[in-house]
C-alpha atoms as a PDB file:
ATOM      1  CA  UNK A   1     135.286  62.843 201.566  1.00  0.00           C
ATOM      2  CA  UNK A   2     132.019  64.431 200.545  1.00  0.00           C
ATOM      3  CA  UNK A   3     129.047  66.066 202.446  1.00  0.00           C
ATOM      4  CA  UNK A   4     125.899  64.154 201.945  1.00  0.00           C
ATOM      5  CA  UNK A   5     127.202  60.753 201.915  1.00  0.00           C
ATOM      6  CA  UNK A   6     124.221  59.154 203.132  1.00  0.00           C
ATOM      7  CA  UNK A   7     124.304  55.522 200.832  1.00  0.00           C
ATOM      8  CA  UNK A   8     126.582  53.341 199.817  1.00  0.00           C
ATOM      9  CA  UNK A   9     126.880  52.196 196.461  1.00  0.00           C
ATOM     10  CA  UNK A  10     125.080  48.829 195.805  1.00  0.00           C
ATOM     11  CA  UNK A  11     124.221  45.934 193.480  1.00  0.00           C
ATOM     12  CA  UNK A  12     121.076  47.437 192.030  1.00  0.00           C
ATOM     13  CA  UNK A  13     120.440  45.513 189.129  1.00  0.00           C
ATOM     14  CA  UNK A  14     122.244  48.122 186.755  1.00  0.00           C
ATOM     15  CA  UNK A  15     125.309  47.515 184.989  1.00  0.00           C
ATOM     16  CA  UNK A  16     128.419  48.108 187.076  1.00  0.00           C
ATOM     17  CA  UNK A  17     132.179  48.212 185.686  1.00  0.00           C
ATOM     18  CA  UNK A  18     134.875  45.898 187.025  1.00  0.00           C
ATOM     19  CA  UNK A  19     138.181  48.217 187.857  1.00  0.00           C
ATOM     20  CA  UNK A  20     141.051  48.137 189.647  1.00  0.00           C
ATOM     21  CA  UNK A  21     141.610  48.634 193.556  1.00  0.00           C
ATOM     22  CA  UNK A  22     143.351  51.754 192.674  1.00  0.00           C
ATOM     23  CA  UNK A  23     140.510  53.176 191.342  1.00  0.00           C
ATOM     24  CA  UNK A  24     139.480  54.108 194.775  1.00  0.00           C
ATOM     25  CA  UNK A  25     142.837  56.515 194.754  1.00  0.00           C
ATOM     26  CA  UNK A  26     141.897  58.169 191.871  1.00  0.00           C
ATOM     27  CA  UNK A  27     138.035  58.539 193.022  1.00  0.00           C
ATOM     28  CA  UNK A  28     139.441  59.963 196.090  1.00  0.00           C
ATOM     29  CA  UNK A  29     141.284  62.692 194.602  1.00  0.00           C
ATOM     30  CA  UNK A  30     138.848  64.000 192.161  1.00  0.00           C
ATOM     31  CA  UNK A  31     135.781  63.949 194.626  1.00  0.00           C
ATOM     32  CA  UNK A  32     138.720  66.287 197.071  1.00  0.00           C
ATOM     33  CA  UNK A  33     139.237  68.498 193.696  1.00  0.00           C
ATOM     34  CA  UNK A  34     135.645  68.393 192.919  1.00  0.00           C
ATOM     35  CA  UNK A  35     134.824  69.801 196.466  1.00  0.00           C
ATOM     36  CA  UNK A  36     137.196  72.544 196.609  1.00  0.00           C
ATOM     37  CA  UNK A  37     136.780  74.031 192.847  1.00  0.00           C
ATOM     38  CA  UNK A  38     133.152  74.769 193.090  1.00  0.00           C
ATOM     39  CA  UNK A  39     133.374  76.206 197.052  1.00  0.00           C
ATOM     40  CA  UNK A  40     136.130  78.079 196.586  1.00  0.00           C
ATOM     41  CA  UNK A  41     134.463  79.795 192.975  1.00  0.00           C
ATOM     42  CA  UNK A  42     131.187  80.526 194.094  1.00  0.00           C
ATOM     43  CA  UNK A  43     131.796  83.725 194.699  1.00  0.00           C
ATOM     44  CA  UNK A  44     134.396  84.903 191.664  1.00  0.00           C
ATOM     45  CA  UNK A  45     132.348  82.953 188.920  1.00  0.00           C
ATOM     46  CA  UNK A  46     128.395  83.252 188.573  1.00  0.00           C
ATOM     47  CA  UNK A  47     127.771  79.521 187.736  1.00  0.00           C
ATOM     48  CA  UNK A  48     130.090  76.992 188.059  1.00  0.00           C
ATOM     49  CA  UNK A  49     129.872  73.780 185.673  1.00  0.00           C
ATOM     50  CA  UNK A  50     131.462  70.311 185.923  1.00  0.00           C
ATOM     51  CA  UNK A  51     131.891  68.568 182.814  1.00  0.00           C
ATOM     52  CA  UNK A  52     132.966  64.382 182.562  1.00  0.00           C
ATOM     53  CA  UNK A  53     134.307  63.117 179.291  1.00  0.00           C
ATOM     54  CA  UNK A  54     134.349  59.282 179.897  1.00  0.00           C
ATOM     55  CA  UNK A  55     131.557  60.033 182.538  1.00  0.00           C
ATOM     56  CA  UNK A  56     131.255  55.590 182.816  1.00  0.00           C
ATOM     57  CA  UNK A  57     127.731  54.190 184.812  1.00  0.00           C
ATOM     58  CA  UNK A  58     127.986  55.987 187.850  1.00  0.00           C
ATOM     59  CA  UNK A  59     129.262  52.950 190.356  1.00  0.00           C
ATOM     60  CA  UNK A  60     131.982  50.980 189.567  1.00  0.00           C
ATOM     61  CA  UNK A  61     132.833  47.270 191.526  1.00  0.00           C
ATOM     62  CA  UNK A  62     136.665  46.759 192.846  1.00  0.00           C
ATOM     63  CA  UNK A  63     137.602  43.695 190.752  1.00  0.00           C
ATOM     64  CA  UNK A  64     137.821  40.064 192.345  1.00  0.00           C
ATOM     65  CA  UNK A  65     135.834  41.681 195.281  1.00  0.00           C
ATOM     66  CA  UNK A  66     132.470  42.523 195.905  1.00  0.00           C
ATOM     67  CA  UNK A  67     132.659  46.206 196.957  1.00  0.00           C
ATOM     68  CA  UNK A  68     131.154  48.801 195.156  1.00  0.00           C
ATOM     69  CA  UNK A  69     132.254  52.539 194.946  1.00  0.00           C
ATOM     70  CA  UNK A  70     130.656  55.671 193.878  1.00  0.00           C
ATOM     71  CA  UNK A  71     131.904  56.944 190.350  1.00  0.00           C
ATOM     72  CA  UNK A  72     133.076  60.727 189.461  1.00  0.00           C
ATOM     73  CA  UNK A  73     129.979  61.807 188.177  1.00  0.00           C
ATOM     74  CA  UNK A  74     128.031  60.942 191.603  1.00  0.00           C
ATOM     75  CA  UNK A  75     130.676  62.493 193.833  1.00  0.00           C
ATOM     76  CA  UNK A  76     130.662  65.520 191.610  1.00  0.00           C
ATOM     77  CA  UNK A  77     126.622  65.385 192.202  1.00  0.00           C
ATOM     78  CA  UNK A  78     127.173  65.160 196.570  1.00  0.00           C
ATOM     79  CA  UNK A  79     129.367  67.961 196.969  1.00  0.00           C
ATOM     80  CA  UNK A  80     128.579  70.620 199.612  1.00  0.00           C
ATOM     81  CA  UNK A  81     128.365  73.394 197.503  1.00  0.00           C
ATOM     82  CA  UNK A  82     127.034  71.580 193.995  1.00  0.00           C
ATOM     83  CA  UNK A  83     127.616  73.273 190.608  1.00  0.00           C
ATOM     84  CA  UNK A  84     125.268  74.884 188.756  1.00  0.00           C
ATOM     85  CA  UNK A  85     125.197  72.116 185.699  1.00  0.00           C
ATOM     86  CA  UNK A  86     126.637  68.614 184.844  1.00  0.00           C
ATOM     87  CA  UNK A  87     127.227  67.470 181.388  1.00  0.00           C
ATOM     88  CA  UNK A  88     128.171  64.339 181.605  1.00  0.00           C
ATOM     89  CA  UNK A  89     129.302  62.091 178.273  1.00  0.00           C
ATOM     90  CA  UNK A  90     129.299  58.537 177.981  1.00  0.00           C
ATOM     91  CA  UNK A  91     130.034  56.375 174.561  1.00  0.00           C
ATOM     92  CA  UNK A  92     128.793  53.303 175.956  1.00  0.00           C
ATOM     93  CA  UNK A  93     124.537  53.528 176.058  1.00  0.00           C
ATOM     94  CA  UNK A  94     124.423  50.952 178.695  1.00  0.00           C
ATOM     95  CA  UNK A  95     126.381  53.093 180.796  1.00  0.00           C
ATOM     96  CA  UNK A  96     124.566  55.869 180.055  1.00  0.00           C
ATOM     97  CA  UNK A  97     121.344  54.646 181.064  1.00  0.00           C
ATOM     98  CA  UNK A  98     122.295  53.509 184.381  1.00  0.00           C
ATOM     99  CA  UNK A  99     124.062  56.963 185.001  1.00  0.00           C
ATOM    100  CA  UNK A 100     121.322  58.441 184.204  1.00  0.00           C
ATOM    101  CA  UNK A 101     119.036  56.577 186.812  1.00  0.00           C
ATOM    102  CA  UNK A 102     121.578  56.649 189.792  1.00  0.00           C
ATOM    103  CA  UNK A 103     122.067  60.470 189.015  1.00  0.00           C
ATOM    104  CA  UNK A 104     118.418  61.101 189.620  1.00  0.00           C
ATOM    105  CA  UNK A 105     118.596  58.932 192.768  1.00  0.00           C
ATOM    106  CA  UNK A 106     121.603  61.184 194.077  1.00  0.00           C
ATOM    107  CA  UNK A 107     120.358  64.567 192.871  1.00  0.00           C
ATOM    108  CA  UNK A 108     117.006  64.638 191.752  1.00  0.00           C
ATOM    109  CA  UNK A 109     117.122  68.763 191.252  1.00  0.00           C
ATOM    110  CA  UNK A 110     120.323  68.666 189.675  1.00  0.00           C
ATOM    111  CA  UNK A 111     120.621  70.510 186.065  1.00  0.00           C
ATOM    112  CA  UNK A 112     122.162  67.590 184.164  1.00  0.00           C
ATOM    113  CA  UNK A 113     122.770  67.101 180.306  1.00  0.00           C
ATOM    114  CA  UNK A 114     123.884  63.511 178.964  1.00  0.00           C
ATOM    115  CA  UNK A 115     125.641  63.203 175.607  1.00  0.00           C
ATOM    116  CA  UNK A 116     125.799  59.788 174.521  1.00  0.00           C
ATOM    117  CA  UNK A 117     128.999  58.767 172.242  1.00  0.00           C
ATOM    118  CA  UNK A 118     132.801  59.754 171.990  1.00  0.00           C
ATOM    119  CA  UNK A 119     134.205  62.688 173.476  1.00  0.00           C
ATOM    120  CA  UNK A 120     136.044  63.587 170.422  1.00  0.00           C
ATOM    121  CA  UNK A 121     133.442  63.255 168.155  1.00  0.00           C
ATOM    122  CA  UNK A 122     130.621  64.915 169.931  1.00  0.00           C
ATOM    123  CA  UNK A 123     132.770  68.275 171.083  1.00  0.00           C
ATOM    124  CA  UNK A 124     130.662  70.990 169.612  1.00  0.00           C
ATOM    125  CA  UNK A 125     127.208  68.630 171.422  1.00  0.00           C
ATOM    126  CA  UNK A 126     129.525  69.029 174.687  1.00  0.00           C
ATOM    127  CA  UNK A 127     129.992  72.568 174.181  1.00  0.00           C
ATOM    128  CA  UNK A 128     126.649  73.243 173.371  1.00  0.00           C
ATOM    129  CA  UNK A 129     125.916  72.218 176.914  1.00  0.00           C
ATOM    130  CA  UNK A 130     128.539  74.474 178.416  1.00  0.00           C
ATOM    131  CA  UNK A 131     127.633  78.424 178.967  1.00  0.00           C
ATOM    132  CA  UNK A 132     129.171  80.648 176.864  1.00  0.00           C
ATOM    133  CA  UNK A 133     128.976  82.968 179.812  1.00  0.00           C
ATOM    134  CA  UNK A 134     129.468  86.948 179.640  1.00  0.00           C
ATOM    135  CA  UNK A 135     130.787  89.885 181.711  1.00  0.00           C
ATOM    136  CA  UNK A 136     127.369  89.794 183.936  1.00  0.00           C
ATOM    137  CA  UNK A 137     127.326  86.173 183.894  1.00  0.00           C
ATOM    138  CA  UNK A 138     130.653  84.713 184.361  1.00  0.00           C
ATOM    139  CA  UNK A 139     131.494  80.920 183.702  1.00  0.00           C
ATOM    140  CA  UNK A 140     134.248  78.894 185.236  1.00  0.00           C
ATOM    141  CA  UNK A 141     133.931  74.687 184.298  1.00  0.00           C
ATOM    142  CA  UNK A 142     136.073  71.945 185.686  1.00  0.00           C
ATOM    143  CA  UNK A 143     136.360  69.044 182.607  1.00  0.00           C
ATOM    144  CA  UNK A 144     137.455  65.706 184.150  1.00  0.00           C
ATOM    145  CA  UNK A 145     139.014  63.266 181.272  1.00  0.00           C
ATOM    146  CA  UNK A 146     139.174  59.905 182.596  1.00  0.00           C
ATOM    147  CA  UNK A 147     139.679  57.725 179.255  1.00  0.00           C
ATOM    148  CA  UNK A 148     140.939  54.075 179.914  1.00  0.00           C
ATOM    149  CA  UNK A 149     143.739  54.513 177.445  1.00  0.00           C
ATOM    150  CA  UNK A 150     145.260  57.688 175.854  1.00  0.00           C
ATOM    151  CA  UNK A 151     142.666  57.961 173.176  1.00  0.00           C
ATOM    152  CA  UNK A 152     141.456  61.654 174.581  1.00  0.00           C
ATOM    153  CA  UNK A 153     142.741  63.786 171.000  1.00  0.00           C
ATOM    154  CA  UNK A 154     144.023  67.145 171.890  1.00  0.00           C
ATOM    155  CA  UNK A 155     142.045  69.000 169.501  1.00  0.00           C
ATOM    156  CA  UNK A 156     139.077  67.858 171.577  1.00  0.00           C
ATOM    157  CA  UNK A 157     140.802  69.632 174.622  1.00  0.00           C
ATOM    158  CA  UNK A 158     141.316  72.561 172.550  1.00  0.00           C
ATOM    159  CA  UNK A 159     137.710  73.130 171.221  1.00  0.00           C
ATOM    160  CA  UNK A 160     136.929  73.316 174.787  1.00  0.00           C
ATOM    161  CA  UNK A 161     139.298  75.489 175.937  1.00  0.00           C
ATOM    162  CA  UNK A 162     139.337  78.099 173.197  1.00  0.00           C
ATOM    163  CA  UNK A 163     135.685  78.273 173.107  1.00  0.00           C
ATOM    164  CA  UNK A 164     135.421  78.183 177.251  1.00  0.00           C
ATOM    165  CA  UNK A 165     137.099  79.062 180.555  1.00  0.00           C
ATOM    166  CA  UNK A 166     137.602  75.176 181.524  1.00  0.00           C
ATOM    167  CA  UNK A 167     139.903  73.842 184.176  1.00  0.00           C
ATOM    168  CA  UNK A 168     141.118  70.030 182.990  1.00  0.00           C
ATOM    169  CA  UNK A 169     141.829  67.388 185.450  1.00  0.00           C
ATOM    170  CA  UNK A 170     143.447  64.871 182.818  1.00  0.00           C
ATOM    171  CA  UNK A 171     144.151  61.028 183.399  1.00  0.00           C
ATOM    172  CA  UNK A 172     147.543  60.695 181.463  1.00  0.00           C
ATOM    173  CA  UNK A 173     147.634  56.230 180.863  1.00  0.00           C
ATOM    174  CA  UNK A 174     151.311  56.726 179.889  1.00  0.00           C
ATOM    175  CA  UNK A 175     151.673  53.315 182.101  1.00  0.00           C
ATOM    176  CA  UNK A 176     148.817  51.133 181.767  1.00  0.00           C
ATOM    177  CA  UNK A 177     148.761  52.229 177.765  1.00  0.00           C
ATOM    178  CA  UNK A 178     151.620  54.080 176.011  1.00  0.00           C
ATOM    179  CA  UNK A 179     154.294  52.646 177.849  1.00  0.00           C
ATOM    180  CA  UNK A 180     152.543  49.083 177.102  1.00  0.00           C
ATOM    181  CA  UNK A 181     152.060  49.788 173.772  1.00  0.00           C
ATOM    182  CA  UNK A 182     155.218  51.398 172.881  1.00  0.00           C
ATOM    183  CA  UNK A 183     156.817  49.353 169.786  1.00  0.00           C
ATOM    184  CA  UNK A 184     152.804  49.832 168.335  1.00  0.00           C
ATOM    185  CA  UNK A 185     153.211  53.793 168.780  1.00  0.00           C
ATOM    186  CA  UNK A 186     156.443  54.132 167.325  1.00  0.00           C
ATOM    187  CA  UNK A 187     155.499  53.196 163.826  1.00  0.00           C
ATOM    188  CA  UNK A 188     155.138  55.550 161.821  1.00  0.00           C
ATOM    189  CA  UNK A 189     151.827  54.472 160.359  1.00  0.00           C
ATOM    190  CA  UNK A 190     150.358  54.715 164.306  1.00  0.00           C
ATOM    191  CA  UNK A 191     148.556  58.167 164.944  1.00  0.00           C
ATOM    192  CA  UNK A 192     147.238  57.693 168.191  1.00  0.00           C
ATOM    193  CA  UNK A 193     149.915  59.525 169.945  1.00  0.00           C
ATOM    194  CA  UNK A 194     149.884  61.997 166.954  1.00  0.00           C
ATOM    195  CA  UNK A 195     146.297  62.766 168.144  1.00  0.00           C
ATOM    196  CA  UNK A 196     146.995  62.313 172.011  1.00  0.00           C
ATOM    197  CA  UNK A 197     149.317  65.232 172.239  1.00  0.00           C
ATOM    198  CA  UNK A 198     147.885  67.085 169.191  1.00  0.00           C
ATOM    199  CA  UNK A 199     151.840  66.753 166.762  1.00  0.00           C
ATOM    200  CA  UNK A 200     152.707  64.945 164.549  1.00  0.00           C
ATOM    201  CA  UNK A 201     156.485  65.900 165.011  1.00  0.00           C
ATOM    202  CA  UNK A 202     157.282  64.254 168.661  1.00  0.00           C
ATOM    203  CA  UNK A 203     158.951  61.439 167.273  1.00  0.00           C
ATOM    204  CA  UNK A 204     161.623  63.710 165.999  1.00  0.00           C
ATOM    205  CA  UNK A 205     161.565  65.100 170.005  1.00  0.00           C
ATOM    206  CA  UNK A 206     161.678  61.206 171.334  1.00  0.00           C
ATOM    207  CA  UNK A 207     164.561  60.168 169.394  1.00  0.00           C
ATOM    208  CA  UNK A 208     166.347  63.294 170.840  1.00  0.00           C
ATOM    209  CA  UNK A 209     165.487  62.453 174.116  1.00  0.00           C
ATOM    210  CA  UNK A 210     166.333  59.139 174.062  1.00  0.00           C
ATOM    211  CA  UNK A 211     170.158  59.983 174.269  1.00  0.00           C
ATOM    212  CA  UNK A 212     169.543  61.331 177.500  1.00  0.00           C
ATOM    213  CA  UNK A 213     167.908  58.509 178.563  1.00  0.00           C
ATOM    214  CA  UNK A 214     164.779  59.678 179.265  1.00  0.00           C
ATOM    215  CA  UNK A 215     161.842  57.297 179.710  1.00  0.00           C
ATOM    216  CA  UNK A 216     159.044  57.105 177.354  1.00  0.00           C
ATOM    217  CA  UNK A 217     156.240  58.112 179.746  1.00  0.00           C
ATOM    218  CA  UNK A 218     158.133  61.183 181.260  1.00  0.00           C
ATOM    219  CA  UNK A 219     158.414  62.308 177.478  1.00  0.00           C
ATOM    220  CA  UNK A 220     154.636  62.215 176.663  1.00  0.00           C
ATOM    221  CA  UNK A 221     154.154  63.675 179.777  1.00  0.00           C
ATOM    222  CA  UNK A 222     156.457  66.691 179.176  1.00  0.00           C
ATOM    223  CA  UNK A 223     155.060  66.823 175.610  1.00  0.00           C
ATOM    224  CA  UNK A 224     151.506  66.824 176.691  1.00  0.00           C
ATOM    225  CA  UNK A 225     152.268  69.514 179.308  1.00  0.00           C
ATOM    226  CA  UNK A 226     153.956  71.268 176.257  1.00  0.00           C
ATOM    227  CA  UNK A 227     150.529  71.466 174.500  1.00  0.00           C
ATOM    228  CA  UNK A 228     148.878  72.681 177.166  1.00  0.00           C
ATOM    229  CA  UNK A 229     150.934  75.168 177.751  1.00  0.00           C
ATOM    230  CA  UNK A 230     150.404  76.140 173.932  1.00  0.00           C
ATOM    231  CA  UNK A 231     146.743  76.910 174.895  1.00  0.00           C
ATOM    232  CA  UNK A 232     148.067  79.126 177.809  1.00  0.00           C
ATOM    233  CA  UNK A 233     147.644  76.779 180.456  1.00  0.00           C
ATOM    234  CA  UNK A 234     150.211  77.082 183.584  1.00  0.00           C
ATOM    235  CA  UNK A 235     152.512  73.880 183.328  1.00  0.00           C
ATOM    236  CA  UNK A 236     152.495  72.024 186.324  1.00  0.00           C
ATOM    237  CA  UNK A 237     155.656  71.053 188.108  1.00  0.00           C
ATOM    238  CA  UNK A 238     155.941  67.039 187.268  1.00  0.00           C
ATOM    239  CA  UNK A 239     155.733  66.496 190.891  1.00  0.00           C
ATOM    240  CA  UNK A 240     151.883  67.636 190.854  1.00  0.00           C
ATOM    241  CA  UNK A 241     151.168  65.018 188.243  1.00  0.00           C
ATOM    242  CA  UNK A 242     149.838  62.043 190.489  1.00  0.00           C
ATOM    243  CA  UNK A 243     151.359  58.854 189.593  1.00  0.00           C
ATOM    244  CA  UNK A 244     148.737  56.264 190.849  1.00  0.00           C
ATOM    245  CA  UNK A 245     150.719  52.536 190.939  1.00  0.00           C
ATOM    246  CA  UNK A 246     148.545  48.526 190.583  1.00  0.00           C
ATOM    247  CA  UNK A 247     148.246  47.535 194.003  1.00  0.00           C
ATOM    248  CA  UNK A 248     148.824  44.088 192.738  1.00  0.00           C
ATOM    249  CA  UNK A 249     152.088  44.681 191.159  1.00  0.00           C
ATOM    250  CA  UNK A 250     153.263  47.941 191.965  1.00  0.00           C
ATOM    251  CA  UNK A 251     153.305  49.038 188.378  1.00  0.00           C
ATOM    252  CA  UNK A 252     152.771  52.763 187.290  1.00  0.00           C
ATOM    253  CA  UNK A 253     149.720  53.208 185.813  1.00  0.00           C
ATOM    254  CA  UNK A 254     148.815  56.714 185.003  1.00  0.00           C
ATOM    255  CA  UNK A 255     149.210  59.903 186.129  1.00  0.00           C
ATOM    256  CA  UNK A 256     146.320  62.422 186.901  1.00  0.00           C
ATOM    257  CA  UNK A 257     147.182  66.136 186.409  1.00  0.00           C
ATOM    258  CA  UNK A 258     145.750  69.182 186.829  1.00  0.00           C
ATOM    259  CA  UNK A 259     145.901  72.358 184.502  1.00  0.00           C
ATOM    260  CA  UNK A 260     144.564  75.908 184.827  1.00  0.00           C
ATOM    261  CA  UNK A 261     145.086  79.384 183.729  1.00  0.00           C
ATOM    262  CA  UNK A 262     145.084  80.153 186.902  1.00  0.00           C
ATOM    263  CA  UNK A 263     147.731  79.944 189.622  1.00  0.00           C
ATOM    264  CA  UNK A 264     145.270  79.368 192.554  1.00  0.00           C
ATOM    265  CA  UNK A 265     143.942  76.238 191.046  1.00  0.00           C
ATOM    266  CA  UNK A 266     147.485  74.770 192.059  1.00  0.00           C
ATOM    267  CA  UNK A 267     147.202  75.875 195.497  1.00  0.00           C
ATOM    268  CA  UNK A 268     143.908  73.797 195.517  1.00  0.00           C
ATOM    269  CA  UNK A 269     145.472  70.256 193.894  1.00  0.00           C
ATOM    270  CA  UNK A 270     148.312  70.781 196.518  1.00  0.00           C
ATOM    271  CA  UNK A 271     145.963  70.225 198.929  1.00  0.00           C
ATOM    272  CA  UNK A 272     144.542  67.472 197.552  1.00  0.00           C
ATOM    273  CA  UNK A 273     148.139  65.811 196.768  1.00  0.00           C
END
């Protein structure tokens, strides 16, 4: 999956999160993403940066078992050709700390900044770690948003993308949240989705869609899309946006989803897909 691989993730005394065995899916895809981008830009962009939202504690155990796999952040770290800088934010400071000490075990050398707190509240700390870049010294950053629910705002996606060229691999929980969650949403006191897809108008939208009998998830994923795509962002074919199932009871979960200004970004989540 990735060059370097020369440990395993262990029990070393640090905190480690419990997740699902799909987890491994979605680790698998993003390290394959992760491995491309920065190979495959070294020589258009002058520094390449990878930036993690919900960056977690760096290993994560397969619940009810007792194997451990390597988070994002590390297999972001053991790529073959490494970016040039991490910034890496975590809310939880437990998390954080142990990151922090299996990141150094990785990748000593690496150029790493840790924000501690939420993504959406510490956007202009994020960008503060993210080259502004210029014509001499061009800057290209992949943002990976893994949040355990949809509570990612837009307007955090938009800081970063009007103030950066960014590239956002997105975890959508339209399954294992919004879809769960649905009567809660719909009220009209409930902003969560409001914030999610950056309107306050889709529920207008829903109850349009709803006569054609379209399902809740495929709407916030078509809206979300929508807002992208109001930032200038190519909208993917649906298709491309990886719907990752519970092994345990073949229920959709999420989907993960790619978006770029770029066209040849595509060409490199095909592969992955």
């Amino acid at each position: 999956m990735t060059a370097r691989d020369d440990a395993l993730a262990h029990d070393d005394g640090l905190v480690v999160p419990a997740v699902g065995a799909w987890a491994e899916e979605k680790h698998r895809m993003v390290a394959l993403y992760s491995t491309l981008f920065p190979s495959a830009m070294k020589a258009k962009w002058s520094r390449r940066i990878y930036v993690e939202l919900y960056a977690g504690a760096g290993y994560s155990r397969i619940r009810d078992t007792s194997k451990f796999i390597f988070g994002s952040p590390l297999l972001a770290l053991k790529v073959k050709d490494p970016f040039d800088k991490y910034v890496f934010c975590e809310e939880n400071p437990t998390n954080l700390k142990a990151l922090k000490i299996r990141a150094g075990q990785v990748s000593p050398n690496a150029d790493i900044a840790y924000v501690q707190g939420d993504c959406n509240t510490r956007t202009s700390d994020i960008l503060a770690e993210i080259p502004r870049g210029s014509t001499e010294d061009t800057v290209l950053s992949l943002c990976f948003a893994d949040p355990f629910d949809i509570s990612l705002e837009f307007e955090t996606i938009r800081a970063l993308a009007e103030a950066r060229f960014v590239d956002f691999l997105v975890l959508l929980a339209l399954g294992m949240d919004a879809n769960r969650n649905y009567e809660h949403y719909l009220r009209e006191d409930a902003d969560k989705i409001d914030k999610f897809l950056g309107s306050k108008t889709w529920r207008e939208r829903w109850a349009t869609a709803q006569w054609d009998a379209v399902k809740f998830t495929r709407f916030l994923a078509d809206e979300f899309t929508k807002s992208m795509e109001s930032l200038g962002y190519i909208p993917p074919p649906r298709y491309t946006m990886k719907e990752v199932r519970s092994h345990e009871k073949n229920l959709a979960l999420y989907r993960l989803a790619l978006f770029s200004r770029n066209p040849r970004a595509y060409k490199f989540w095909a592969q992955v897909l």
